[in-house]
Protein backbone atom coordinates (compact mmCIF):
# COMPACT_ATOMS: atom_id res chain seq x y z
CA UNK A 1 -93.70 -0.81 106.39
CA UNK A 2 -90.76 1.30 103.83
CA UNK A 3 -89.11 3.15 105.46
CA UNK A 4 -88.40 6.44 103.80
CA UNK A 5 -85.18 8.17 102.20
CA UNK A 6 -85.94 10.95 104.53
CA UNK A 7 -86.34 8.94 107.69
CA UNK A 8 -83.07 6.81 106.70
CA UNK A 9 -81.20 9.99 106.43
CA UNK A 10 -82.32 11.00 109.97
CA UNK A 11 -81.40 7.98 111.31
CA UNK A 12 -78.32 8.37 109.36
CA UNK A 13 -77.36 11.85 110.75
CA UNK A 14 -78.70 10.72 114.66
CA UNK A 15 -75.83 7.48 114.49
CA UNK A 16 -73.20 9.76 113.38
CA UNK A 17 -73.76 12.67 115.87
CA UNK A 18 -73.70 9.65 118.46
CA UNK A 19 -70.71 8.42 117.13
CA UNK A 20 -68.81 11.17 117.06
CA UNK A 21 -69.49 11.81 120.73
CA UNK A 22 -68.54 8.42 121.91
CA UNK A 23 -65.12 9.01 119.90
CA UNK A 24 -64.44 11.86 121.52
CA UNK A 25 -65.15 10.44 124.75
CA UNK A 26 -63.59 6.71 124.53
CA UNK A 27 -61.23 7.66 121.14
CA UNK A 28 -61.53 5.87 118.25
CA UNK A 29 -60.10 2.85 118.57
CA UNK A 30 -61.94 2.01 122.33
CA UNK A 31 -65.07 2.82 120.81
CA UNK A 32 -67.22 0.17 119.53
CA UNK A 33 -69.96 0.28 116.97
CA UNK A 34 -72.44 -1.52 119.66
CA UNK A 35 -71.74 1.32 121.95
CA UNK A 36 -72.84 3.78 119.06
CA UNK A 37 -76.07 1.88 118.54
CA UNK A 38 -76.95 2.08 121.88
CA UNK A 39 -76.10 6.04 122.24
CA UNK A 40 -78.09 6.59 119.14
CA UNK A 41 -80.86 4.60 119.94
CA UNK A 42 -80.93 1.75 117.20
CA UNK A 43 -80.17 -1.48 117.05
CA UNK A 44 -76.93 -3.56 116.59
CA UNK A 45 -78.54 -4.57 113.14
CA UNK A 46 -79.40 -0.81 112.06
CA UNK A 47 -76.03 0.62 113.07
CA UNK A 48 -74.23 -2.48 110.92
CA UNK A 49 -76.72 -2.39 107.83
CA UNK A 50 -75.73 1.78 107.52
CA UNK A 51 -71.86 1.56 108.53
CA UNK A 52 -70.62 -2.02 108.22
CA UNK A 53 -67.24 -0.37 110.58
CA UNK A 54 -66.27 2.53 112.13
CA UNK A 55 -64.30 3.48 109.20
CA UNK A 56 -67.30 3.65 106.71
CA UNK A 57 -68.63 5.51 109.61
CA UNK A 58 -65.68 7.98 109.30
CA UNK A 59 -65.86 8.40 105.69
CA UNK A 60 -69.47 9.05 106.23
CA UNK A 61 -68.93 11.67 108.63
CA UNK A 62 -66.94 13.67 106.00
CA UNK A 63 -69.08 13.02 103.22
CA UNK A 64 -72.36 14.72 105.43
CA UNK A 65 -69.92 17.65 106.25
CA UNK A 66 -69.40 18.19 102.44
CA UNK A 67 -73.32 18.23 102.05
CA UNK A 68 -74.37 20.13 105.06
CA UNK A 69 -71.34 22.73 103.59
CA UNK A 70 -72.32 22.83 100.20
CA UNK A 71 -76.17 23.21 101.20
CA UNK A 72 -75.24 26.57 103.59
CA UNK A 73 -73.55 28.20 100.90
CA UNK A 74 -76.21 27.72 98.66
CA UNK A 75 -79.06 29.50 101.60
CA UNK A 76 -76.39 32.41 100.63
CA UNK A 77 -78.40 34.69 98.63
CA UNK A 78 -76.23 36.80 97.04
CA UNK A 79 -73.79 34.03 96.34
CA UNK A 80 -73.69 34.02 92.69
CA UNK A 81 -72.12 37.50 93.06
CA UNK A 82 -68.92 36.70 94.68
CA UNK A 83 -65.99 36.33 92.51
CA UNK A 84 -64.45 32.57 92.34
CA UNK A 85 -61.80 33.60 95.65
CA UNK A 86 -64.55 34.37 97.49
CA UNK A 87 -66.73 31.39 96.62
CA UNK A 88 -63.78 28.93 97.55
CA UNK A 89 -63.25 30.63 100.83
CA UNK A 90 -66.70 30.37 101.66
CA UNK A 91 -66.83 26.72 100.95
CA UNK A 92 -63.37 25.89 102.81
CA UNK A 93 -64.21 28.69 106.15
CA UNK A 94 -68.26 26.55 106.08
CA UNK A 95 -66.56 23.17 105.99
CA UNK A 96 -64.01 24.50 109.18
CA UNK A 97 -67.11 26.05 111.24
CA UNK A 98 -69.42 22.63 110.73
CA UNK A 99 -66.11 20.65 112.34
CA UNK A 100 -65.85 22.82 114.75
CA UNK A 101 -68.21 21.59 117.13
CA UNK A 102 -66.63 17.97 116.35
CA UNK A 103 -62.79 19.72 116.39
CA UNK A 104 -61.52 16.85 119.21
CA UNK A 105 -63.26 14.17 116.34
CA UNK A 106 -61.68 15.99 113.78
CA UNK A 107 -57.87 15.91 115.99
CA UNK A 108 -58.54 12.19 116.28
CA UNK A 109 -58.99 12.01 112.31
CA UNK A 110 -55.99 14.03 111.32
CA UNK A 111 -53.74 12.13 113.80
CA UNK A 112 -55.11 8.69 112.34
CA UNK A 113 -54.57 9.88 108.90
CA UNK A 114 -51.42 11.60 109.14
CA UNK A 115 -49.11 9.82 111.65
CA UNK A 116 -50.98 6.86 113.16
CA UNK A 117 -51.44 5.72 109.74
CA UNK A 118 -55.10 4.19 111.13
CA UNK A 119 -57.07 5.59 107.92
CA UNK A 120 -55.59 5.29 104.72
CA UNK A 121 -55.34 8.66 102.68
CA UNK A 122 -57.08 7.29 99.56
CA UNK A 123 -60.00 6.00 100.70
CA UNK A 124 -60.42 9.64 102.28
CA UNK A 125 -60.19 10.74 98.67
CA UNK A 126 -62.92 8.84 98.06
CA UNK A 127 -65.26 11.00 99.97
CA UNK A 128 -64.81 14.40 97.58
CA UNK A 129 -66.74 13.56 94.72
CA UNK A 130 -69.18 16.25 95.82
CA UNK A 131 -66.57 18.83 96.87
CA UNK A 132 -64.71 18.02 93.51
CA UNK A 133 -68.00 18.62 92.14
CA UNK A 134 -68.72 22.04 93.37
CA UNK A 135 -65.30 23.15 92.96
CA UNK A 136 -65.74 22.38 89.45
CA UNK A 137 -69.20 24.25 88.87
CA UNK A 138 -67.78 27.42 90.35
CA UNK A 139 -64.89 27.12 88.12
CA UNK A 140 -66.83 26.66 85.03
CA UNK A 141 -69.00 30.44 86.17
CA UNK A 142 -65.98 32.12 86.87
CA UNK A 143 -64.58 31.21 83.45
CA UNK A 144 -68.22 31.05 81.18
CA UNK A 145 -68.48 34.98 83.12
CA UNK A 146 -64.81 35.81 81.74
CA UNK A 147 -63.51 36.40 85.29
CA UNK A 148 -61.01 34.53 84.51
CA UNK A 149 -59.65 32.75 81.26
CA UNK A 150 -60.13 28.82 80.88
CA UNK A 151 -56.59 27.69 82.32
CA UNK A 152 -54.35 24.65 80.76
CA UNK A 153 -55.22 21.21 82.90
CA UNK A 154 -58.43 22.70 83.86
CA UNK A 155 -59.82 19.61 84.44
CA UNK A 156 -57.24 18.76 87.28
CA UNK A 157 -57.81 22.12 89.10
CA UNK A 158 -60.76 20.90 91.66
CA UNK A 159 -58.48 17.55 92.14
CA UNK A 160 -55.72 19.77 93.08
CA UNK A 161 -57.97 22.29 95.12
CA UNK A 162 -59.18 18.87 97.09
CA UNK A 163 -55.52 18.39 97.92
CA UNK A 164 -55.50 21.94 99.34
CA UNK A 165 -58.33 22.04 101.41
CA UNK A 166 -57.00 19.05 102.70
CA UNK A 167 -53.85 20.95 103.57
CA UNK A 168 -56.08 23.43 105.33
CA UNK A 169 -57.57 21.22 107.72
CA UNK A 170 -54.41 19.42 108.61
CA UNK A 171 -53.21 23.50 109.48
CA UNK A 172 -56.16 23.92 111.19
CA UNK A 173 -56.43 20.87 113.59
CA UNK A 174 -52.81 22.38 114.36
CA UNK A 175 -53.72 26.12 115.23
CA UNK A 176 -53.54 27.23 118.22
CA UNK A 177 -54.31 31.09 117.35
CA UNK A 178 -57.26 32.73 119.27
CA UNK A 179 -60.17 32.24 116.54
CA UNK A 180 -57.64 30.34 114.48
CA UNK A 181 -56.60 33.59 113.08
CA UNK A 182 -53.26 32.20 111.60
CA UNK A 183 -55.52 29.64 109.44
CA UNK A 184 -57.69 32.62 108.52
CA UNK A 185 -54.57 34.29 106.97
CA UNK A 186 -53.13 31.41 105.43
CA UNK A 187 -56.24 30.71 103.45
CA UNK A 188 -56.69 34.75 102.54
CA UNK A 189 -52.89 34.55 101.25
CA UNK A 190 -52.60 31.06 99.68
CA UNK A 191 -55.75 31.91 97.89
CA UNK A 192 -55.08 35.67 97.37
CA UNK A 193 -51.80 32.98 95.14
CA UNK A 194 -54.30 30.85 93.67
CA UNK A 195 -56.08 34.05 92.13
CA UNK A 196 -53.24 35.70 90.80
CA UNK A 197 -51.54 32.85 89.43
CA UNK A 198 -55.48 32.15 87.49
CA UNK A 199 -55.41 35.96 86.83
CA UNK A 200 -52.42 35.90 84.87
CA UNK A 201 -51.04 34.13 81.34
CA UNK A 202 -48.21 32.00 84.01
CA UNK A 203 -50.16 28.73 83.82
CA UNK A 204 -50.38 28.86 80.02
CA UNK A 205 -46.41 29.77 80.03
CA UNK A 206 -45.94 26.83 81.76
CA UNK A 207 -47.41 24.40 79.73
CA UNK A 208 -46.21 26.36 76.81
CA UNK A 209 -42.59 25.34 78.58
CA UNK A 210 -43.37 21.91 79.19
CA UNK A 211 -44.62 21.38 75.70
CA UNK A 212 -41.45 22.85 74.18
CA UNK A 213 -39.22 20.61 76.04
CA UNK A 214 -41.49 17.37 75.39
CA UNK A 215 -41.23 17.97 71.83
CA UNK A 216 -37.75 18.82 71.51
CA UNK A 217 -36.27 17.10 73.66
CA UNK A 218 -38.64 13.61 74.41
CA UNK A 219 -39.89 13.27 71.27
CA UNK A 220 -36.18 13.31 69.98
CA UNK A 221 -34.95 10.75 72.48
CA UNK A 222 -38.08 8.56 71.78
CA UNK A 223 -37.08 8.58 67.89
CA UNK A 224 -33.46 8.05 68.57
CA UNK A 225 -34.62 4.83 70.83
CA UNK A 226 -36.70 4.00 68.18
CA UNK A 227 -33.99 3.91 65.53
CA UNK A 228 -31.71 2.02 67.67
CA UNK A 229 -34.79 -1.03 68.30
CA UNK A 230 -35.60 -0.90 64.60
CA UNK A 231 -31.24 -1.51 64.32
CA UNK A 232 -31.41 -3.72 66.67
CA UNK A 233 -34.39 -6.18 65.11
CA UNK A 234 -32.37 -5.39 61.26
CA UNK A 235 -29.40 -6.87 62.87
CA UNK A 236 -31.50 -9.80 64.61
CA UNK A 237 -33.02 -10.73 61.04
CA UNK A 238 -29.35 -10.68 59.71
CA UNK A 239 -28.07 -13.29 62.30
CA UNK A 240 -31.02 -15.47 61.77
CA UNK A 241 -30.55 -15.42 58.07
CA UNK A 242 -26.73 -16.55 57.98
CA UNK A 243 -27.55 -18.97 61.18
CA UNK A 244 -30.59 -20.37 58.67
CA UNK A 245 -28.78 -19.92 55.90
């Protein structure tokens, strides 16, 4: 009998909520993937044919966060009227609340990530292609609805706002404010940044800056290399002439 999508997603969902709670009880490197079948009720070939190890599991985990997130803020139904600040802090406060109930998981994850060195940074990158994704969309409203103007390396701004969030959660697995009201503020000011600096001409400045000095100052050293190789091979042609001569 095929099984379906759905039911593969369910079973999906059901092995990671039992992994996570064996992590947090055993940590996890104690924790085995056996164990995590048996808490979830599948077998040791089900658990292995949808997370080969526990760090495919722990990739996965992130990956359903990013969908469960992105599917909340789209129940929103006045969504499309908030202005690109608010849309990003909706995203980034909905991804914070969904770990919350996993927060000791999420500790365990930071730690490993950050200091243990267990999990390697860039294969956590490799779990924001949706994030990325919807980071981008809202950008492209915001700018198509003239909010704000298209800014220079557009294209690396939901790369760069992956590195922040990032940033976030690594300040939030931290706070020890009552309702983590210190990473509350630091997302309302670094953000309340973000928008002014997208706001204003400073970005196009910038590049303006960085273009000026490329050109007159990298192009001209390129040249001037240039002219010394093409010396250099003039002179290498001489010596082979009189040494062939």
């Amino acid at each position: 009998m095929k099984i379906t999508q759905s039911a593969k997603e369910k079973t999906k969902i059901k092995i990671l909520h039992a992994a996570v709670d064996l992590i947090i009880e055993k940590g996890f490197e104690k924790a085995s993937l056996r164990e995590m079948a048996k808490n979830a009720g599948v077998s040791n070939p089900t658990i292995y044919n949808y997370f080969p190890s526990k760090e495919k599991l722990l990739y996965a985990y992130i990956e359903q966060k990013h969908k469960e997130a992105i599917a909340t803020i789209q129940e929103i139904e006045d969504f499309h009227t908030y202005t690109l600040r608010e849309q990003l802090q909706t995203l980034i406060e909905t991804e914070l609340e969904l770990y919350l109930e996993d927060r000791e998981f999420i500790i365990q994850i930071a730690d490993m990530v950050f200091h243990s060195h267990g999990v390697k940074i860039g294969k956590l990158y490799e779990t924001n292609a949706l994030f990325i994704e919807t980071v981008e969309e809202m950008l492209n409203i915001a700018i198509e609805a003239d909010e704000i103007e298209a800014p220079p390396f557009k294209d690396h701004l939901p790369t760069l706002f992956w590195d922040y969030y990032i940033m976030v959660v690594a300040y939030w697995v931290k706070d020890e404010s009552e309702m983590f009201e210190n990473t509350t503020q630091f997302i309302d000011h670094s953000l309340g940044l973000a928008e002014s600096v997208l706001r204003s001409d400073i970005l196009s400045k910038a590049s303006d800056l960085g273009m000026f000095f490329f050109k007159t100052h990298m192009l001209s050293s390129l040249q001037k290399f240039a002219s010394k190789q093409d010396s250099f091979s003039k002179i290498k042609r001489k010596l082979g002439e009189v040494l062939h001569g």
